[in-house]
C-alpha atoms as a PDB file:
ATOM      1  CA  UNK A   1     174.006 100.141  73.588  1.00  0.00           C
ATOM      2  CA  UNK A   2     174.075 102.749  70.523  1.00  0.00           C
ATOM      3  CA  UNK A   3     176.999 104.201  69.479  1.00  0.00           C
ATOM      4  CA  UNK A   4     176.281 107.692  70.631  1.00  0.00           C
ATOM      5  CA  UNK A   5     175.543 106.524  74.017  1.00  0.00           C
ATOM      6  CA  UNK A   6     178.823 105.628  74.629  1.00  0.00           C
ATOM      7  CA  UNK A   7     180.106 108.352  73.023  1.00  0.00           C
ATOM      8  CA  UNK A   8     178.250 110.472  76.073  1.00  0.00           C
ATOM      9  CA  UNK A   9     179.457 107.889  78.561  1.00  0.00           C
ATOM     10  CA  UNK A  10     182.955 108.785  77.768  1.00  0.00           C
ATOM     11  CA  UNK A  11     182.640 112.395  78.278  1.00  0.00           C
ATOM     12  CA  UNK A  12     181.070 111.771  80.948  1.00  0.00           C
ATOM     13  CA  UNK A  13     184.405 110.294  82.297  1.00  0.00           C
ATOM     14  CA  UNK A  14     186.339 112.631  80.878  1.00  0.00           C
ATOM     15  CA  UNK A  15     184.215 115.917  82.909  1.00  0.00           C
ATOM     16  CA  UNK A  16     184.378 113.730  86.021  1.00  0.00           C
ATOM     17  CA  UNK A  17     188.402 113.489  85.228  1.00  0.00           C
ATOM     18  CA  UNK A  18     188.138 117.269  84.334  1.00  0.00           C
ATOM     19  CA  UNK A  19     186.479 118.145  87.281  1.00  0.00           C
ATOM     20  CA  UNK A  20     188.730 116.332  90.007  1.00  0.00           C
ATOM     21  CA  UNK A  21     191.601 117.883  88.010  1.00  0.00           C
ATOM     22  CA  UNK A  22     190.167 121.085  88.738  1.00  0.00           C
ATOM     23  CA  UNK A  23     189.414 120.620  92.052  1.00  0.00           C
ATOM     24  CA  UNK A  24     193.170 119.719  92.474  1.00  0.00           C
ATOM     25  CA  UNK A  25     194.162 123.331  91.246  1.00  0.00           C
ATOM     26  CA  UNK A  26     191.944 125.046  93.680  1.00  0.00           C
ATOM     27  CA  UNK A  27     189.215 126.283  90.644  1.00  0.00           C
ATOM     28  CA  UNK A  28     186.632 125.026  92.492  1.00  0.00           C
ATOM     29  CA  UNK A  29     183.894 127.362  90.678  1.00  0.00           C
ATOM     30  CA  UNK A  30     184.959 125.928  87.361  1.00  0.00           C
ATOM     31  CA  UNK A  31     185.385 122.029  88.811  1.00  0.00           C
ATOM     32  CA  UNK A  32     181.514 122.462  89.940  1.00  0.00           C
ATOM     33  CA  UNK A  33     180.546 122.937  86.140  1.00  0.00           C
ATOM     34  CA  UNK A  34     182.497 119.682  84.885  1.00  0.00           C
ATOM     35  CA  UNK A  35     180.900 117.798  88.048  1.00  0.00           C
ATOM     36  CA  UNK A  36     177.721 119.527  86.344  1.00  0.00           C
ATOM     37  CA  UNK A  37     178.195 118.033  83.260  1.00  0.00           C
ATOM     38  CA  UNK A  38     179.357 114.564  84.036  1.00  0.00           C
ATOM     39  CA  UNK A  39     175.752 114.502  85.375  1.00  0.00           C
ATOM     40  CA  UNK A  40     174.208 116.274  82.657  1.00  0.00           C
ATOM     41  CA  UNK A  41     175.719 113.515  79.729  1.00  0.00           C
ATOM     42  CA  UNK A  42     174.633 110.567  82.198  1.00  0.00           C
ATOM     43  CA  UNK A  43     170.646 111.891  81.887  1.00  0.00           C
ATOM     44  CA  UNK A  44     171.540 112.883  77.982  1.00  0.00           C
ATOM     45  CA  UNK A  45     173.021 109.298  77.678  1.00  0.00           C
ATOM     46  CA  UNK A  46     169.489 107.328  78.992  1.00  0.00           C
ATOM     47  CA  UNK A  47     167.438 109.576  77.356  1.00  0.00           C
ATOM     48  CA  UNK A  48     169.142 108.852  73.959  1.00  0.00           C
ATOM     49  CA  UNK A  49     168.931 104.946  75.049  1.00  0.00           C
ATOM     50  CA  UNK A  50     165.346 105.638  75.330  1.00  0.00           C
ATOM     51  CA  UNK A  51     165.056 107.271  71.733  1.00  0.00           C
ATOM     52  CA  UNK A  52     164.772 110.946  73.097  1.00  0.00           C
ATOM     53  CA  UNK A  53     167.141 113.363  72.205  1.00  0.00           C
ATOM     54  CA  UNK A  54     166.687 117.256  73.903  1.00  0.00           C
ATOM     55  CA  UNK A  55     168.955 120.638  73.108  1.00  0.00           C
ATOM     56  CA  UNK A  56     168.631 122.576  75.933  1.00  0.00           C
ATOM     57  CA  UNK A  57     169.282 121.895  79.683  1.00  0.00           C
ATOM     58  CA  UNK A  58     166.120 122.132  81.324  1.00  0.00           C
ATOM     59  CA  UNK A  59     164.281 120.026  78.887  1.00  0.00           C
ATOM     60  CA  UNK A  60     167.465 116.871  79.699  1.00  0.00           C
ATOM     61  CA  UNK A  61     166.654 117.781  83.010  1.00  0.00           C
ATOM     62  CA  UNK A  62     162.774 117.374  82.939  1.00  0.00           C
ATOM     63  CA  UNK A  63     162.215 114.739  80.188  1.00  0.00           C
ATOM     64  CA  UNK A  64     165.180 112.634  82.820  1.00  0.00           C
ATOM     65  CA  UNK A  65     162.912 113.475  85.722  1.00  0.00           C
ATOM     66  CA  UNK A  66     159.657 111.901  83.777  1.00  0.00           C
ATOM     67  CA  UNK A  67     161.223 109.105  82.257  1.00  0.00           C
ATOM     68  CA  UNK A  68     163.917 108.156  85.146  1.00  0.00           C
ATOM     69  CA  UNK A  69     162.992 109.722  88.419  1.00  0.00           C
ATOM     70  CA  UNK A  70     158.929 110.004  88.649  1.00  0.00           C
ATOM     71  CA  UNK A  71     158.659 105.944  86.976  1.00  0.00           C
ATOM     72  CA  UNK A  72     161.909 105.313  89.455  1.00  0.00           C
ATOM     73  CA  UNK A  73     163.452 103.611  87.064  1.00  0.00           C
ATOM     74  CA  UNK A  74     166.539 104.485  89.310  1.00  0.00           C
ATOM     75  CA  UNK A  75     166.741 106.530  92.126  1.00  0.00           C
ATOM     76  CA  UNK A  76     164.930 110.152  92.430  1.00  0.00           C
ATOM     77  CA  UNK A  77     167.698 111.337  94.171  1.00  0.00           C
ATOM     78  CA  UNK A  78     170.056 111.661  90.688  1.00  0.00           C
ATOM     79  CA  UNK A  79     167.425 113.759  89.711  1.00  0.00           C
ATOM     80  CA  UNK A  80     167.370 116.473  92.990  1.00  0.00           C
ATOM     81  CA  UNK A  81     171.117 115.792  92.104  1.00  0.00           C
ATOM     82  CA  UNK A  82     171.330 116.894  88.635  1.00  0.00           C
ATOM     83  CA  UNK A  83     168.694 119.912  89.086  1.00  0.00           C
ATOM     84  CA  UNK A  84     171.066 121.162  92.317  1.00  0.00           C
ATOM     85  CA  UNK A  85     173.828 120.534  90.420  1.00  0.00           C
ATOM     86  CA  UNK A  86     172.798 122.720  87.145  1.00  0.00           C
ATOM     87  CA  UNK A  87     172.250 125.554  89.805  1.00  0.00           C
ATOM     88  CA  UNK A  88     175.625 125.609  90.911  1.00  0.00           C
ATOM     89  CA  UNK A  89     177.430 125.480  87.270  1.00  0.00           C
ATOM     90  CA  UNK A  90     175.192 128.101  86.869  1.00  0.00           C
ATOM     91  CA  UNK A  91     175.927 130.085  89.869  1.00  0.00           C
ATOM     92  CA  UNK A  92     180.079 129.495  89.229  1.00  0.00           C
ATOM     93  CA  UNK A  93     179.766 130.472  85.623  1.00  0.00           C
ATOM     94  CA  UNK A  94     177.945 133.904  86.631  1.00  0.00           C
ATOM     95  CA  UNK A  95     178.318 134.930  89.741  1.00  0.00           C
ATOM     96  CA  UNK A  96     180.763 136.119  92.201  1.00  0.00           C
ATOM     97  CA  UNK A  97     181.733 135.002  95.791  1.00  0.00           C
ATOM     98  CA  UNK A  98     179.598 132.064  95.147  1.00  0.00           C
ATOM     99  CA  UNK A  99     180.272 130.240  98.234  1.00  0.00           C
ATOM    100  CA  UNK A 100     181.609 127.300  96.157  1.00  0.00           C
ATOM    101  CA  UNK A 101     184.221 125.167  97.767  1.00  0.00           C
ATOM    102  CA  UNK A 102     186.202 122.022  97.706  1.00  0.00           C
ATOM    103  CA  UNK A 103     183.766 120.191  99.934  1.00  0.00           C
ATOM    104  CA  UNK A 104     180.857 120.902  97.706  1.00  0.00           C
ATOM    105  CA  UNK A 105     182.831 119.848  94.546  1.00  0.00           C
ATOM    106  CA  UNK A 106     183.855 116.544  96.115  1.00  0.00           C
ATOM    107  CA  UNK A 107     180.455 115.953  97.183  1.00  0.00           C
ATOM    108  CA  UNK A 108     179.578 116.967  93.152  1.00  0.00           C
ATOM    109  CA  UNK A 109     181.643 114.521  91.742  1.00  0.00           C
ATOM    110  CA  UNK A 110     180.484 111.733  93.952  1.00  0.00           C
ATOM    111  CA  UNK A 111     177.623 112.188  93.316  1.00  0.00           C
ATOM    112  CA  UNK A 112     178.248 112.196  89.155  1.00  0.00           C
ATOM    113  CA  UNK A 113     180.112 108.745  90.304  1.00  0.00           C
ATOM    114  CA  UNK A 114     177.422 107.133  91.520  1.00  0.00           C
ATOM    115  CA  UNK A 115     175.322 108.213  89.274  1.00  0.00           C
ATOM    116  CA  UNK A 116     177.805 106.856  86.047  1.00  0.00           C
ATOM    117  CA  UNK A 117     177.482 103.769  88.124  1.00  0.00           C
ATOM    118  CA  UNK A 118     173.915 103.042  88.321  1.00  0.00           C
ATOM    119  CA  UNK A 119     173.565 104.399  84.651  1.00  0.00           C
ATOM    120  CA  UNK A 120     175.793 101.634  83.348  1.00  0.00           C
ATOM    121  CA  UNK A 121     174.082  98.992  85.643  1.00  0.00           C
ATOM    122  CA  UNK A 122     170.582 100.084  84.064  1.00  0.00           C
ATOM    123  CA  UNK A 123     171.851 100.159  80.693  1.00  0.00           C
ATOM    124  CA  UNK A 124     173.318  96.833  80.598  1.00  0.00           C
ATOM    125  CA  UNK A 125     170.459  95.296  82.028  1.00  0.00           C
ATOM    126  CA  UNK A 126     168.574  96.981  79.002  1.00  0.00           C
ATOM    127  CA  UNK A 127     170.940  95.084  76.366  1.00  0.00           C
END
């Protein structure tokens, strides 16, 4: 595994840490965005495996959908995941009364679990 793939895999721990932190202090709004992001450096991480490197969200998001989701290469549903989950960082950054709670946060960073989880288990089968 490169270097800078492991790099993403740690900050990927780190937002999932950030985000159940968060979550603990009641900012659920902001604990939605780290949840966000956990899943957000997974997709960055197997795209850069891959050779593919992207600056802006929506083209992580699409380039993971072609290369992971579409081929299922691992499960579509980190992909519905990661595009729902981009809607609600952006909808806690920017709006108000956003409906955001501690359920759907929990659910978030599940979800960013599992998906960590099946990342690694793809990537080391790639080594």
């Amino acid at each position: 595994m490169k270097e800078y793939t492991h790099k993403l895999l740690d900050k990927v721990q780190d937002s999932i840490e950030a985000a159940e932190g968060l979550m603990n202090m009641g900012k659920a709004e902001f604990s939605a965005g780290r949840a966000y992001y956990a899943m957000f450096y997974t997709a960055e991480a197997l795209l850069y495996e891959k050779g593919l490197e992207f600056k802006q969200h929506g083209q992580v998001i699409g380039a993971y959908g072609l290369h992971f989701a579409k081929t299922k290469v691992l499960d579509p549903k980190y992909h519905r995941w990661l595009v729902d989950g981009f809607d609600t960082r952006v909808s806690g950054d920017y709006d108000v009364d956003t409906g955001i709670d501690n359920d759907l946060v929990a659910d978030m960073i599940n979800q960013a679990k599992d998906f960590l989880a099946d990342a690694k288990k793809y990537l080391q089968t790639q080594e």
